[in-house]
C-alpha atoms as a PDB file:
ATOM      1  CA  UNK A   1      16.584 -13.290  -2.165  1.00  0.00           C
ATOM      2  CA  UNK A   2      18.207 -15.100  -5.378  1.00  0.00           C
ATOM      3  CA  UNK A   3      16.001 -18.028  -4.705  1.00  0.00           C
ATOM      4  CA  UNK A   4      12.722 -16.022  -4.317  1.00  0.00           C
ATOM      5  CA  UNK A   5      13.568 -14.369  -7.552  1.00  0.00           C
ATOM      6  CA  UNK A   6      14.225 -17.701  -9.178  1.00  0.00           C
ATOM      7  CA  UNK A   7      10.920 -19.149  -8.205  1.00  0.00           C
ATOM      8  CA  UNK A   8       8.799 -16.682  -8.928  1.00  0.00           C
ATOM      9  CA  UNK A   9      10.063 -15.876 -12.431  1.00  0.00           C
ATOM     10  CA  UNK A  10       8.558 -19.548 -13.478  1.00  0.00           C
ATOM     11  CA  UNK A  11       4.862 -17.803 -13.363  1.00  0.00           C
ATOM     12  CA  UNK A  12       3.236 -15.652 -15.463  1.00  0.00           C
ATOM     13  CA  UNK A  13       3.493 -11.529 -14.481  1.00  0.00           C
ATOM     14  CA  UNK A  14      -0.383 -11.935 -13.330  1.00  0.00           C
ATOM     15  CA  UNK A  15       0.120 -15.210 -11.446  1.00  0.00           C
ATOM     16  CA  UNK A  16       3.214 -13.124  -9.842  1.00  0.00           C
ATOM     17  CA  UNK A  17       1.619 -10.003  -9.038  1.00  0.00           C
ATOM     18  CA  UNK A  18      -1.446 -12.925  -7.305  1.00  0.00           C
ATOM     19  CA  UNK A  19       1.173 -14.686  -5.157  1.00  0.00           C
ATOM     20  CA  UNK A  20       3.193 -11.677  -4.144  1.00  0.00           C
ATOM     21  CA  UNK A  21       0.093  -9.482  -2.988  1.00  0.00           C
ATOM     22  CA  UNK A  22      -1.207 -13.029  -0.904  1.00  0.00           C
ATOM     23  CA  UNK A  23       1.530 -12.333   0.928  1.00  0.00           C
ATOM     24  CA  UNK A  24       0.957  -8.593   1.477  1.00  0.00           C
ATOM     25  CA  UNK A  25      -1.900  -9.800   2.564  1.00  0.00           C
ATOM     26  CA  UNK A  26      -0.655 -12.422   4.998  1.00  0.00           C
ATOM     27  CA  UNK A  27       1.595 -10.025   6.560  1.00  0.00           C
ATOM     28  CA  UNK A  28      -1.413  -7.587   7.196  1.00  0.00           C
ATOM     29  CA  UNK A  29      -2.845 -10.997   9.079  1.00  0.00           C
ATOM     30  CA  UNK A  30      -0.395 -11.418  10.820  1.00  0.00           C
ATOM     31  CA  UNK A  31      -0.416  -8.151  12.403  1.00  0.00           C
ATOM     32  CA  UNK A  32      -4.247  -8.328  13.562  1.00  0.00           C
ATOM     33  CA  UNK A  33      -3.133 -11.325  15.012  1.00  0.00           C
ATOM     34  CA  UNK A  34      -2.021  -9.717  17.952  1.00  0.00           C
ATOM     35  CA  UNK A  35      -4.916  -8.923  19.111  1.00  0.00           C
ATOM     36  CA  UNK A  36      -4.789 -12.340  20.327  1.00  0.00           C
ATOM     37  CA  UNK A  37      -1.709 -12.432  22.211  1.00  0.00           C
ATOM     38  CA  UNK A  38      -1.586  -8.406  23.393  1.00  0.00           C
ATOM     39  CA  UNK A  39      -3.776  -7.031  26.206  1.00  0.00           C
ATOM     40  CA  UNK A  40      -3.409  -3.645  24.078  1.00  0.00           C
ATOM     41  CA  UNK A  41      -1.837  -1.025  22.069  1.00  0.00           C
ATOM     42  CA  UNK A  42       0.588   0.934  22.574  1.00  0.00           C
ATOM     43  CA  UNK A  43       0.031   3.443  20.858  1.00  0.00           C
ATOM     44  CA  UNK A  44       3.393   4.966  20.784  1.00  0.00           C
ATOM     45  CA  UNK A  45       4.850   1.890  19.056  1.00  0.00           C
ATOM     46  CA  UNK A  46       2.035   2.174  16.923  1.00  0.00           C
ATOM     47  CA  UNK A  47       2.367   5.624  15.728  1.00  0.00           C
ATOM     48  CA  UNK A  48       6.126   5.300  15.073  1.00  0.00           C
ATOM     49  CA  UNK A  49       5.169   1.796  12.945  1.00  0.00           C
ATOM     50  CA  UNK A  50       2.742   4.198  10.638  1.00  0.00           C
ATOM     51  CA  UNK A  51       5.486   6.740  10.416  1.00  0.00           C
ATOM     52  CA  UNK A  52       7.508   3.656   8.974  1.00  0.00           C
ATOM     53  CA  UNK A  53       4.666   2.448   6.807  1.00  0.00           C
ATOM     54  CA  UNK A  54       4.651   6.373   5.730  1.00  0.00           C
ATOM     55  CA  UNK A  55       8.348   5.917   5.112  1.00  0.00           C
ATOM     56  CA  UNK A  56       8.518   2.449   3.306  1.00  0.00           C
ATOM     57  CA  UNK A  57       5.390   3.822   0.799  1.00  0.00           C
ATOM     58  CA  UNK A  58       6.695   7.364  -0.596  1.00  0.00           C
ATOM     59  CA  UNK A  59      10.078   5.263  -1.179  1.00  0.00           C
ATOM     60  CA  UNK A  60       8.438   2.317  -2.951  1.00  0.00           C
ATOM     61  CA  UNK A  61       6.251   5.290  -4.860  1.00  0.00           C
ATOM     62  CA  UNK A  62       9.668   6.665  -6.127  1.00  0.00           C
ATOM     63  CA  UNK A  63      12.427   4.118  -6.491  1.00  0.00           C
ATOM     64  CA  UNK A  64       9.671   1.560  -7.648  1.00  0.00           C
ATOM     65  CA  UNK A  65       7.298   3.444  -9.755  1.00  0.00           C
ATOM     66  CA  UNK A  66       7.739   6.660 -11.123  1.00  0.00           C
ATOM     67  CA  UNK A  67      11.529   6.373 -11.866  1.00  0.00           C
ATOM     68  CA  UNK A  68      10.978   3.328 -14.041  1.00  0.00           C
ATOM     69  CA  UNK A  69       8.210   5.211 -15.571  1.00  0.00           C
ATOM     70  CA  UNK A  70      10.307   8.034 -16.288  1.00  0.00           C
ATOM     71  CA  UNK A  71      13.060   5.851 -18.009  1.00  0.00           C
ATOM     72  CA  UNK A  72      10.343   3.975 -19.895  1.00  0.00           C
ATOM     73  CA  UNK A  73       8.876   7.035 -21.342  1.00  0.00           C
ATOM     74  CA  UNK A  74      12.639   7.921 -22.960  1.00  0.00           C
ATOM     75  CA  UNK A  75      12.450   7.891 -26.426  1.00  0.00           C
ATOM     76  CA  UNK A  76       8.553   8.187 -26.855  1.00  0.00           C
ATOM     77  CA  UNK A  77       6.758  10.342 -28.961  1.00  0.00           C
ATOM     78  CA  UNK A  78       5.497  12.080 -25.688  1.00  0.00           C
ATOM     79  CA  UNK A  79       7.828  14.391 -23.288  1.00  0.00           C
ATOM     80  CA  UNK A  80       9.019  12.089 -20.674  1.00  0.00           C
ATOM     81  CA  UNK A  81       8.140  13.667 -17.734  1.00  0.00           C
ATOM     82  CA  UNK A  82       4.548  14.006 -19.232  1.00  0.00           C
ATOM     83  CA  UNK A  83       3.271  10.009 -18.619  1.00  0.00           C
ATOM     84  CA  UNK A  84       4.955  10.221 -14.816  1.00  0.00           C
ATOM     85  CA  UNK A  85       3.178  13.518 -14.201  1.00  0.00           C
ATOM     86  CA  UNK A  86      -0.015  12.932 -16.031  1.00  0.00           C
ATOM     87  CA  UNK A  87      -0.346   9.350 -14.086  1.00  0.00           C
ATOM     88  CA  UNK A  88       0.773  10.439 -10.971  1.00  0.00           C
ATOM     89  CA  UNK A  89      -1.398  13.340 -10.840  1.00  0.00           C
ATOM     90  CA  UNK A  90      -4.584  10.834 -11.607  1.00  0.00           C
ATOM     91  CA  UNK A  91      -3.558   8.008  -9.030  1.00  0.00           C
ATOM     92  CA  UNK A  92      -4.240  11.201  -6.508  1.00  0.00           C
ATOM     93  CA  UNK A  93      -7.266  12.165  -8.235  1.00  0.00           C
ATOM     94  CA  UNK A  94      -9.011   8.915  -8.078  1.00  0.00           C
ATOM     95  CA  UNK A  95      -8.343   8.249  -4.548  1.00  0.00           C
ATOM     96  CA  UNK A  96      -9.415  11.627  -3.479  1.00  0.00           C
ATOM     97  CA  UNK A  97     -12.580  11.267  -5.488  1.00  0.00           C
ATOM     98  CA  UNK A  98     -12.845   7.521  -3.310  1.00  0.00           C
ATOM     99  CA  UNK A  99     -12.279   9.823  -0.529  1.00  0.00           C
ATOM    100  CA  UNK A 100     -14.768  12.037  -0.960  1.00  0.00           C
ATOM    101  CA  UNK A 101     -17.328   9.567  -1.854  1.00  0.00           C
ATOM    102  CA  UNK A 102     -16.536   6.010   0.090  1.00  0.00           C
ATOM    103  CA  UNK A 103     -17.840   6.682   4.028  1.00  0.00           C
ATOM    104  CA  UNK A 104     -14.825   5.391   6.355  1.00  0.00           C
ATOM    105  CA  UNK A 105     -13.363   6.171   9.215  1.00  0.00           C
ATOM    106  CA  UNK A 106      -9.541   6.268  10.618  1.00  0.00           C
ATOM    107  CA  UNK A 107      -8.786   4.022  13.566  1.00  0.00           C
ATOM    108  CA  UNK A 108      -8.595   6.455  16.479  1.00  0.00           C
ATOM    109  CA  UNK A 109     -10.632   9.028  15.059  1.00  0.00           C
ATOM    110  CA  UNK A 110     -13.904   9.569  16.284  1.00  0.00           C
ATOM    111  CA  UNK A 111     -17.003   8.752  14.716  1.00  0.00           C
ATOM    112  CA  UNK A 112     -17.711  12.685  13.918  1.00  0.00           C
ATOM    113  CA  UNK A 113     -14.654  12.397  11.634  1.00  0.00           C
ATOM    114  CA  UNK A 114     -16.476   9.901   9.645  1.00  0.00           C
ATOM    115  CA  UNK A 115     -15.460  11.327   5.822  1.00  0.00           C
ATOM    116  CA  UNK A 116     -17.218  10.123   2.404  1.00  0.00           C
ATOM    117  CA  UNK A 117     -21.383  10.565   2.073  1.00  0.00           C
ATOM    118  CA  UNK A 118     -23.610  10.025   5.058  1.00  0.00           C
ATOM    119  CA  UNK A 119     -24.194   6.580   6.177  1.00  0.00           C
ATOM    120  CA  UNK A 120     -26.016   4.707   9.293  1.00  0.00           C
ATOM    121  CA  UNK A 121     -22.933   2.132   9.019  1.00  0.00           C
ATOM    122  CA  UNK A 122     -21.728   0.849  12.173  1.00  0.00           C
ATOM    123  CA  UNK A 123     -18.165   2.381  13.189  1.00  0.00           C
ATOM    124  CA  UNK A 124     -16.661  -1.056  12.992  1.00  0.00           C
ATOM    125  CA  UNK A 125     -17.371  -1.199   9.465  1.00  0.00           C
ATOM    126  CA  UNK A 126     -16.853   2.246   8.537  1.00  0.00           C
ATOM    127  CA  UNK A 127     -13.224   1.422  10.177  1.00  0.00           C
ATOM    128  CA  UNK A 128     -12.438  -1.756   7.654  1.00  0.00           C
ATOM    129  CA  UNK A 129     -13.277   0.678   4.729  1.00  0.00           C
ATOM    130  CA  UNK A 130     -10.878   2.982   5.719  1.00  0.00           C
ATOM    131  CA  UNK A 131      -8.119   0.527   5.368  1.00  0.00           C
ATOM    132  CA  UNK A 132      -9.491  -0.889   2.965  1.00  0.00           C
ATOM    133  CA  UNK A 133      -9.099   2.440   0.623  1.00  0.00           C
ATOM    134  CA  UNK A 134      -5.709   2.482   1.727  1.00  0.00           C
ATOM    135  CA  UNK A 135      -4.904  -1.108   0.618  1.00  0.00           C
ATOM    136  CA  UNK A 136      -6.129  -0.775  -2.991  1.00  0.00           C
ATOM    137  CA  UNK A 137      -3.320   1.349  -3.899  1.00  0.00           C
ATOM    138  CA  UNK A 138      -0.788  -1.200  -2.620  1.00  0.00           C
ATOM    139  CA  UNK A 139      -2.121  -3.943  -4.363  1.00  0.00           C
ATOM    140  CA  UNK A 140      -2.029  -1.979  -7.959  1.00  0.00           C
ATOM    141  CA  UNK A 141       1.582  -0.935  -7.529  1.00  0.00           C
ATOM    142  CA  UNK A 142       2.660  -4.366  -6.767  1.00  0.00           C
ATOM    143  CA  UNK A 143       0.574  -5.544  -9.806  1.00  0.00           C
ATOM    144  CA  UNK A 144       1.506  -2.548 -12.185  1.00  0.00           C
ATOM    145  CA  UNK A 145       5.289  -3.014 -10.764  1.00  0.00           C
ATOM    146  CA  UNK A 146       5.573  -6.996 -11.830  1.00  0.00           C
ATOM    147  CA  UNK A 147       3.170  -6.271 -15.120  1.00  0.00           C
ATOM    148  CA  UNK A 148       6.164  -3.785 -15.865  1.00  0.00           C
ATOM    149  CA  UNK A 149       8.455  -6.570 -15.372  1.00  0.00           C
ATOM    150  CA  UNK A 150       6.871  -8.909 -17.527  1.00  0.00           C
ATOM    151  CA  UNK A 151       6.416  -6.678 -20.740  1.00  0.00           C
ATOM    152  CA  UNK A 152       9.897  -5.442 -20.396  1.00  0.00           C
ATOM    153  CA  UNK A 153      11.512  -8.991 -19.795  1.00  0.00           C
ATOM    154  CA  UNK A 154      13.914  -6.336 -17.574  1.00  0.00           C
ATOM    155  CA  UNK A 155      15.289  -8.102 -14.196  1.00  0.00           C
ATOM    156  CA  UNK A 156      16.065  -5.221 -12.529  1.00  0.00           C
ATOM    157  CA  UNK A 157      12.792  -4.272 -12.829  1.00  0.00           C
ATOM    158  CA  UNK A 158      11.376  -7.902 -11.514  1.00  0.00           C
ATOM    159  CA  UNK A 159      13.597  -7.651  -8.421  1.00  0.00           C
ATOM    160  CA  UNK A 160      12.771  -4.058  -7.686  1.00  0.00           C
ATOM    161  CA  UNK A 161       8.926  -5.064  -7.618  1.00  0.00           C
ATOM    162  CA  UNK A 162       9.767  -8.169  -5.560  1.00  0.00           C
ATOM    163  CA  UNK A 163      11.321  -5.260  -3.318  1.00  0.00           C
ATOM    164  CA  UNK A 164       8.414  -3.775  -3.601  1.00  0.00           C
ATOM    165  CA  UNK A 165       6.002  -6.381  -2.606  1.00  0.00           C
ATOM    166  CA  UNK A 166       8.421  -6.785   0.795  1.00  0.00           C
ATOM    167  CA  UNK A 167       8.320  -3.398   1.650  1.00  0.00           C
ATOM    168  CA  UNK A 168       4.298  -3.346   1.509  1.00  0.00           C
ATOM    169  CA  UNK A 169       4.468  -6.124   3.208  1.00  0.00           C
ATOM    170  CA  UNK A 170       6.099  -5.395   5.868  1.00  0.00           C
ATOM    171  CA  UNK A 171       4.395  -1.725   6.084  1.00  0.00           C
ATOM    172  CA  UNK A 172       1.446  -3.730   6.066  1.00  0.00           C
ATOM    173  CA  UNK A 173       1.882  -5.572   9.233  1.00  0.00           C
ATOM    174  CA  UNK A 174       1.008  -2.204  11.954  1.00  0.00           C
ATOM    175  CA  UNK A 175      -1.816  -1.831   9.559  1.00  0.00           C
ATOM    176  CA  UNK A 176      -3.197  -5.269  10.769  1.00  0.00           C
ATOM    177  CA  UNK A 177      -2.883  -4.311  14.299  1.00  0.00           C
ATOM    178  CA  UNK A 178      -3.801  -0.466  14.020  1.00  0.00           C
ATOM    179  CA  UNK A 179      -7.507  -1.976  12.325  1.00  0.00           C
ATOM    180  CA  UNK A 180      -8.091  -5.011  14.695  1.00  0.00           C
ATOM    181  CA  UNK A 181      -7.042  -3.327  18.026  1.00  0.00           C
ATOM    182  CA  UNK A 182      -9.982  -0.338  17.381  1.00  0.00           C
ATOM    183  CA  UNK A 183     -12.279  -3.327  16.157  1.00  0.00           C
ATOM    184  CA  UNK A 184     -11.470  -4.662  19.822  1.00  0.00           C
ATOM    185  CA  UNK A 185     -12.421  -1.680  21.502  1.00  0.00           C
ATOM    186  CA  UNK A 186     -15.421  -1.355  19.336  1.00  0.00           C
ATOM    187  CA  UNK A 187     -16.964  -4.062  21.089  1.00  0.00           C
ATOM    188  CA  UNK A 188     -15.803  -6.839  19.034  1.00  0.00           C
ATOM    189  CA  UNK A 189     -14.741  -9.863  20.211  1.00  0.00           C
ATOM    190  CA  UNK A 190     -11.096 -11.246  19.404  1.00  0.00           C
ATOM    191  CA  UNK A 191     -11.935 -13.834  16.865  1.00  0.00           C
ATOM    192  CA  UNK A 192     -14.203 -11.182  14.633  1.00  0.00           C
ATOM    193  CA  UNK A 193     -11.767  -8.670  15.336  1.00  0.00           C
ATOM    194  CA  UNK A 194      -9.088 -10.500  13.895  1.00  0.00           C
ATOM    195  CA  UNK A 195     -11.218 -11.325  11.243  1.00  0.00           C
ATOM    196  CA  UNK A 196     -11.983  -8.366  10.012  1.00  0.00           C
ATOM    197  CA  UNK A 197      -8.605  -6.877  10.353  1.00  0.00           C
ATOM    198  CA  UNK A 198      -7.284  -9.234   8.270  1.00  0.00           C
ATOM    199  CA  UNK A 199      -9.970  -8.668   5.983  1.00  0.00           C
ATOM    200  CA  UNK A 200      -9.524  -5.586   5.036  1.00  0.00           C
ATOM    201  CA  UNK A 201      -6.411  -6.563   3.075  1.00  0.00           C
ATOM    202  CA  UNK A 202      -8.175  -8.848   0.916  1.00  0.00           C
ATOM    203  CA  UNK A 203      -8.479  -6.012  -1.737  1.00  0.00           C
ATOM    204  CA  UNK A 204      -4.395  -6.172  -2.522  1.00  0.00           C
ATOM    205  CA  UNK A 205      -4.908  -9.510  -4.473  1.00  0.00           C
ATOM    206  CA  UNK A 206      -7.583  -8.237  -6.275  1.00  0.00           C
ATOM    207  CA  UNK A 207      -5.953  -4.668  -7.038  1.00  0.00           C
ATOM    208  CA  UNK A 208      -2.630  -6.501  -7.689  1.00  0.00           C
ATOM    209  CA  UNK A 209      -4.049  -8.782 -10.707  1.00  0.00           C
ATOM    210  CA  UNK A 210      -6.297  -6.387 -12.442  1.00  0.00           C
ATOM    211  CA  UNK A 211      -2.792  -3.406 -12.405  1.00  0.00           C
ATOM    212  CA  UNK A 212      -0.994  -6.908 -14.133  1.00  0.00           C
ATOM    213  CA  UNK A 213      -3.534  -7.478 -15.785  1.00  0.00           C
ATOM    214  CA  UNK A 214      -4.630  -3.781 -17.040  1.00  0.00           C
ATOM    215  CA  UNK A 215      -0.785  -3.636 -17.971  1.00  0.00           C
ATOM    216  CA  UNK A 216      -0.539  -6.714 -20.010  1.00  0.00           C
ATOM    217  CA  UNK A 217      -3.756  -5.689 -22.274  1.00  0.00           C
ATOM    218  CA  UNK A 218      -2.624  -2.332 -23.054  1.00  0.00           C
ATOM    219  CA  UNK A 219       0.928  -2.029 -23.375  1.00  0.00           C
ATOM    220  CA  UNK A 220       1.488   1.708 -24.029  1.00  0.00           C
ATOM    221  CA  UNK A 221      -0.354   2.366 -20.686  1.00  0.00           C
ATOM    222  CA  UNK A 222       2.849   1.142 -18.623  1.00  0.00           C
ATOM    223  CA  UNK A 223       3.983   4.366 -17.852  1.00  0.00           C
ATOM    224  CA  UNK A 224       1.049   6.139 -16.815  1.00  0.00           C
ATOM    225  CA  UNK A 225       0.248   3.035 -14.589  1.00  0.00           C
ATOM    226  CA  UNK A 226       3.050   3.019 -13.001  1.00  0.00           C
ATOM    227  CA  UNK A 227       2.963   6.658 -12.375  1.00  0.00           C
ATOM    228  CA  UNK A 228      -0.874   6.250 -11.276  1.00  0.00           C
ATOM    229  CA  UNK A 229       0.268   3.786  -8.307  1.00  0.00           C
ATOM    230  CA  UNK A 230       2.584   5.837  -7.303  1.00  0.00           C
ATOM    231  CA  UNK A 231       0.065   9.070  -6.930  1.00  0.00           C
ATOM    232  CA  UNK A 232      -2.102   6.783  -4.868  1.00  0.00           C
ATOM    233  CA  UNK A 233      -0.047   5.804  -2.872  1.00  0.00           C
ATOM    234  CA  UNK A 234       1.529   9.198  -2.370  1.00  0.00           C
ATOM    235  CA  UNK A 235      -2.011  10.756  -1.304  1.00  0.00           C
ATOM    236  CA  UNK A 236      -2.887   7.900   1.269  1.00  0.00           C
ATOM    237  CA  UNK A 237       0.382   8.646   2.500  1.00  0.00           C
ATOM    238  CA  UNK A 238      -0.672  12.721   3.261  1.00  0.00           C
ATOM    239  CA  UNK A 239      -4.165  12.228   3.538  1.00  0.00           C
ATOM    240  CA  UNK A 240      -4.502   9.256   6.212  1.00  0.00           C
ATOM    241  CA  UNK A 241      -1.130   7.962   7.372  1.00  0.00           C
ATOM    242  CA  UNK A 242       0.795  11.184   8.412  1.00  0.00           C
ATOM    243  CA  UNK A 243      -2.028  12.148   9.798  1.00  0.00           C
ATOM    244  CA  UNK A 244      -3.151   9.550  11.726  1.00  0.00           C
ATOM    245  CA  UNK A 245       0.315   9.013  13.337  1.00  0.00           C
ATOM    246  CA  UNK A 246       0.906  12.332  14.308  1.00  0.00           C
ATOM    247  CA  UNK A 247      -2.872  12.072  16.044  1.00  0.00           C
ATOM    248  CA  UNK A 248      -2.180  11.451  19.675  1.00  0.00           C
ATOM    249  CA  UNK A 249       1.113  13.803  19.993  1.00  0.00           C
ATOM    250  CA  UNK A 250       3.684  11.386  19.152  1.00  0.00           C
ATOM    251  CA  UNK A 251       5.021  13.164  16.066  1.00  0.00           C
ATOM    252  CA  UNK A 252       8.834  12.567  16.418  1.00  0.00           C
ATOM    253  CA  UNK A 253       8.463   9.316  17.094  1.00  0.00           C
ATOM    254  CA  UNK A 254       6.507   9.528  13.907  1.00  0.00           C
ATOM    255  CA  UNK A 255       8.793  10.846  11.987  1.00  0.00           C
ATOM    256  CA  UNK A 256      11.805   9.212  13.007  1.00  0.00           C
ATOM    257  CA  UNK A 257       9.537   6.063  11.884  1.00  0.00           C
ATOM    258  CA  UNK A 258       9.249   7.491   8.412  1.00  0.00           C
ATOM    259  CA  UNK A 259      12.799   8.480   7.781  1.00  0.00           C
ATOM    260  CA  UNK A 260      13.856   4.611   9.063  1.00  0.00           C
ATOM    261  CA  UNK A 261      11.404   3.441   6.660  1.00  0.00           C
ATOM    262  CA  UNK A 262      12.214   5.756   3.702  1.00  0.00           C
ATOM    263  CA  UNK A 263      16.023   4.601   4.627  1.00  0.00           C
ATOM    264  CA  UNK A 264      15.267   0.673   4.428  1.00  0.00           C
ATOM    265  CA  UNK A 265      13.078   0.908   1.459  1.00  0.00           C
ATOM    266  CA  UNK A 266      15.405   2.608  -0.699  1.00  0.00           C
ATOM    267  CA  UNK A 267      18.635   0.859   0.332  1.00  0.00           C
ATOM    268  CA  UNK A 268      16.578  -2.380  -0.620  1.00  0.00           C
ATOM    269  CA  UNK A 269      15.836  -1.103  -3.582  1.00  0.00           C
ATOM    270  CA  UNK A 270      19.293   0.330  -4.677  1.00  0.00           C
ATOM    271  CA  UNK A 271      21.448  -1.926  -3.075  1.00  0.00           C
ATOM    272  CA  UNK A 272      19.324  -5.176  -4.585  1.00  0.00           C
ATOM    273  CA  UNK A 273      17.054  -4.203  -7.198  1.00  0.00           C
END
């Protein structure tokens, strides 16, 4: 871990935030990658790896967001619990209004379910956006988290978004295979499915460096941006990952997923960052 931290604190925040969320994004590879190697799911193991991705997520949304916005609202000219509220209440606003608008569709939902406007999209497609939406969020907390980081010159703070960046990462890894495996059964061969599973966590890289880069403009913003991750993150975790792991009737395996996940995020994050 010490020599992770020491490498990366030779870049820039933004340059940070790039290389941690190319890994998020590797990781999220990785995971459609098996649609190489397995004949398929099983969806069991699948549902209790979202309840762990629901886990790791409202963790990382606390421990790595909103209480460091909290502390860095102390001593303001504003109420501190104002910046982590106001934020947090946004990050869920925007992503509902994506929601509502964006047409996508959860893996193993059927193409009825299809939310946002109406669209003649294929499902396949309809299916990358889904995860897509859900990836954006990532990418800005890890980008907000190390933009935090920078302006602060705080090392607590850089190792806790580090932390964070692992524990996306490795959330991220089911998400690969629960996107690629549908894609498969879509009609799609291996090689495009993998492709497009992969794909759809392109958008952390791009979220990541804009939340550094949104942070490093505009200083007094770090609060509320921080706070803002952490309310999207928070709704993708009610809206579409609860959800979708309690779909097909395995809810305590579900659940038992999110508590492990909760468990390893925040003993990462207190016990190292």
């Amino acid at each position: 871990m010490s020599a992770i931290l020491e490498w990366l604190s030779g870049f820039s925040p933004t340059a940070q935030a790039g290389l941690a969320t190319l890994f998020t994004w590797g990781v999220t590879a990785a995971g459609a990658a098996l649609v190489f190697v397995l004949p398929s799911e099983n969806r069991r193991f699948l549902d209790a790896m979202l309840g762990f991705t629901a886990g790791v997520m409202l963790a990382a949304s606390y421990f790595s967001l909103l209480a460091p916005a909290i502390e860095l609202s102390e001593g303001g000219s504003l109420p501190p619990w104002l910046p982590a509220t106001g934020g947090f209440l946004m990050g869920g606003a925007m992503l509902w209004v994506a929601d509502r608008l964006l047409p996508h569709l959860h893996p193993h939902a059927p193409t009825a379910e299809t939310e946002g406007v109406r669209t003649a999209w294929q499902r396949s497609t309809l299916l990358i956006l889904a995860i897509t939406l859900h990836n954006i969020p990532e990418g800005l907390a890890v980008g907000v988290s190390f933009g935090a980081a920078g302006l602060t010159g705080d090392d607590g703070m850089f190792a806790s978004a580090v932390l964070l960046a692992m524990g996306i990462g490795l959330q991220n890894f089911p998400e690969g295979l629960a996107v690629a495996f549908p894609l498969r059964r879509a009609g799609l061969s291996g090689p495009r499915a993998f492709l497009w599973g992969q794909a759809s966590g392109m958008v952390e890289p791009v979220a990541g460096i804009a939340g550094a880069l949104a942070v490093a403009l505009w200083a007094p913003v770090l609060p509320w941006a921080l706070a803002f991750a952490a309310g999207a993150m928070v709704f993708v975790v009610f809206e579409e990952v609860i959800p979708e792991a309690h779909r097909a009737g395995h809810g305590d395996d579900a659940t038992i997923g999110a508590m492990l996940g909760f468990a390893v995020m925040m003993a990462l994050d207190v016990g190292l960052g």
